[in-house]
C-alpha atoms as a PDB file:
ATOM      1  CA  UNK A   1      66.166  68.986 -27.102  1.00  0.00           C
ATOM      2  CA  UNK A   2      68.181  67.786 -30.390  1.00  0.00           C
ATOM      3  CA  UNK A   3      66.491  68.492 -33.925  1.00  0.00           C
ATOM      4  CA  UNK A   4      66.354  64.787 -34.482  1.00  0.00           C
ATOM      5  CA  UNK A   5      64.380  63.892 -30.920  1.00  0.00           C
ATOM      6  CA  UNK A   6      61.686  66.999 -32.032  1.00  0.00           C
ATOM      7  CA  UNK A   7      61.572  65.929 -35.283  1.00  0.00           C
ATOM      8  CA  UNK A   8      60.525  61.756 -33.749  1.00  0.00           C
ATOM      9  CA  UNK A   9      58.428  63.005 -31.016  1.00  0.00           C
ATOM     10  CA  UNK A  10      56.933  65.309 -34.145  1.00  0.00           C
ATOM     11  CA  UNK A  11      56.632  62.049 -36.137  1.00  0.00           C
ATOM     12  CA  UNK A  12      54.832  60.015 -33.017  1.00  0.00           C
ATOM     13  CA  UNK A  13      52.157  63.072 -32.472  1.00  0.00           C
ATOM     14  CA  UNK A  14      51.171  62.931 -36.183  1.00  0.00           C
ATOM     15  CA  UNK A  15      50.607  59.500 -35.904  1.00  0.00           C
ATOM     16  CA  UNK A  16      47.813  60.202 -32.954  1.00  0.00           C
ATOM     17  CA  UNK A  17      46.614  63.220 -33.706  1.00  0.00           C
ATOM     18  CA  UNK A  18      46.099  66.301 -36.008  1.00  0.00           C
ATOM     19  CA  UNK A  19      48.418  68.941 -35.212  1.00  0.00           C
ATOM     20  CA  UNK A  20      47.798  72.378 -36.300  1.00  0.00           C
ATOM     21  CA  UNK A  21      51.326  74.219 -36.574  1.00  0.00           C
ATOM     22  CA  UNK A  22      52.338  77.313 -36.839  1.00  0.00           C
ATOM     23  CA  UNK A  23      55.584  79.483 -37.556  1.00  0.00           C
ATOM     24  CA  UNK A  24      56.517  82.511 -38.935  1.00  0.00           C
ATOM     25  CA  UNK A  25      57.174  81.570 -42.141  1.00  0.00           C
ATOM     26  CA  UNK A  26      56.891  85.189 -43.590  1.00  0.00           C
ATOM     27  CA  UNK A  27      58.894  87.241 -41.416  1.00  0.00           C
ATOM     28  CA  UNK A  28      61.429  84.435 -41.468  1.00  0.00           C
ATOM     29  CA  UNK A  29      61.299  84.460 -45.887  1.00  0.00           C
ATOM     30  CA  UNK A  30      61.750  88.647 -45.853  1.00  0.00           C
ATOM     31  CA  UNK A  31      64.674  88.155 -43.601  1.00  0.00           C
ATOM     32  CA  UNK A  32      66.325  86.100 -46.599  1.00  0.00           C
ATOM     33  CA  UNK A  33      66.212  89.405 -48.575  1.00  0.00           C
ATOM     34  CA  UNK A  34      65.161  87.458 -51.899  1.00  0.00           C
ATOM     35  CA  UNK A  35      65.121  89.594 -54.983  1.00  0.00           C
ATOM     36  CA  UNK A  36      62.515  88.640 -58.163  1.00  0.00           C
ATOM     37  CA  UNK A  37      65.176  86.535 -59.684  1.00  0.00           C
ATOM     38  CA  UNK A  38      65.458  84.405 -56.408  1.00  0.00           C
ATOM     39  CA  UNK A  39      61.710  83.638 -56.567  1.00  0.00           C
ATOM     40  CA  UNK A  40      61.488  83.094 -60.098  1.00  0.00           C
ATOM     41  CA  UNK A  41      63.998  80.768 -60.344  1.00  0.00           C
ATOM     42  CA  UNK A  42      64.824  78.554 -63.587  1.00  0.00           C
ATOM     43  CA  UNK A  43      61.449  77.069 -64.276  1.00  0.00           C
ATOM     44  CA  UNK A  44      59.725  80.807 -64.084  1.00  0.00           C
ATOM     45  CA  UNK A  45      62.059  82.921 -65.513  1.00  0.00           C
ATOM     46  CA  UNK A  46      59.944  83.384 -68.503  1.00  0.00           C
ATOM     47  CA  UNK A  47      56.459  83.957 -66.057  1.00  0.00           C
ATOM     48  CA  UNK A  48      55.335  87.461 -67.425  1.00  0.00           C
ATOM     49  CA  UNK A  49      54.021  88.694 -64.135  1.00  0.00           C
ATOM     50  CA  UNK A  50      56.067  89.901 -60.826  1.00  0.00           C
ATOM     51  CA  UNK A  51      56.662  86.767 -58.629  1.00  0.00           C
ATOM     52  CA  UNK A  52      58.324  88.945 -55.886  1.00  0.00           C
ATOM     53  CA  UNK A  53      56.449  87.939 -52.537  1.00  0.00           C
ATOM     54  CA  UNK A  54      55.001  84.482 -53.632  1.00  0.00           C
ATOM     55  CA  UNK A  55      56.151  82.581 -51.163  1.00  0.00           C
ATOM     56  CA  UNK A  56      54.551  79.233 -52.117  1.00  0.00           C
ATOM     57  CA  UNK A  57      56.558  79.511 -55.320  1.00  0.00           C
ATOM     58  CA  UNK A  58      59.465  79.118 -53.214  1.00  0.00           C
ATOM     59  CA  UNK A  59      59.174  75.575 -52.704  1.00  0.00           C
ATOM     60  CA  UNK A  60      59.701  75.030 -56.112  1.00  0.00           C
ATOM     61  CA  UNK A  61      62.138  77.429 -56.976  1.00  0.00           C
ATOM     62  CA  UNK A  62      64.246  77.675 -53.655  1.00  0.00           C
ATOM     63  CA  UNK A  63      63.684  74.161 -51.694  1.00  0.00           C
ATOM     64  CA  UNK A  64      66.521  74.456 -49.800  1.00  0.00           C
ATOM     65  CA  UNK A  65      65.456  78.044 -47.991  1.00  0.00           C
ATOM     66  CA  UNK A  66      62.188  76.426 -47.136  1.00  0.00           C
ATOM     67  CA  UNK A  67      63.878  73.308 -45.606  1.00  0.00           C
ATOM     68  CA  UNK A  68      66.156  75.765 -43.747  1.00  0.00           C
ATOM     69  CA  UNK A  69      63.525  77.732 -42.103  1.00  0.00           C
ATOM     70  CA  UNK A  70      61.425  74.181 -41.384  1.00  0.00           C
ATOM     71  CA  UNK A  71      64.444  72.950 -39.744  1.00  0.00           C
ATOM     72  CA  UNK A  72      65.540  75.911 -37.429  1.00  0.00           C
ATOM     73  CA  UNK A  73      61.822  75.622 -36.112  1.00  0.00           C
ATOM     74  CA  UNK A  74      62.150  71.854 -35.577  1.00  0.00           C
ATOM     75  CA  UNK A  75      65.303  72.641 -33.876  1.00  0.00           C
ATOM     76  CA  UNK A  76      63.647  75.682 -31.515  1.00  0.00           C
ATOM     77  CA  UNK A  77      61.466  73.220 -30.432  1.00  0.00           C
END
């Protein structure tokens, strides 16, 4: 199935229905092999703690790896 007919028939279940989903997410970050400076990006380089291993952060500071990982699950169905 094409990334683009998941991602619709996605779309049409939302519209019914609550979907619970669920992914790796965290094995599929630690395979990225992101060092502190990777998580902190720009807008926390000045943070005074350790922001190694806060994911969440990462869809502020590294959109595009988050999108990436969302897509190749759209596109494994």
């Amino acid at each position: 199935m094409s990334g683009e007919r998941t991602r619709l028939d996605l779309e049409q279940a939302l519209s019914e229905r609550i979907l619970v989903l669920d992914g790796a997410m965290g094995t599929m970050i630690q395979a990225l092999s992101l060092d502190e400076a990777m998580f902190r990006g720009e807008e926390f380089a000045g943070h005074p703690a350790a922001l190694d291993g806060c994911n969440d952060l990462l869809c502020l500071t590294l959109p595009e790896a988050i999108e990436k990982i969302h897509d190749e699950f759209l596109e494994a169905g």
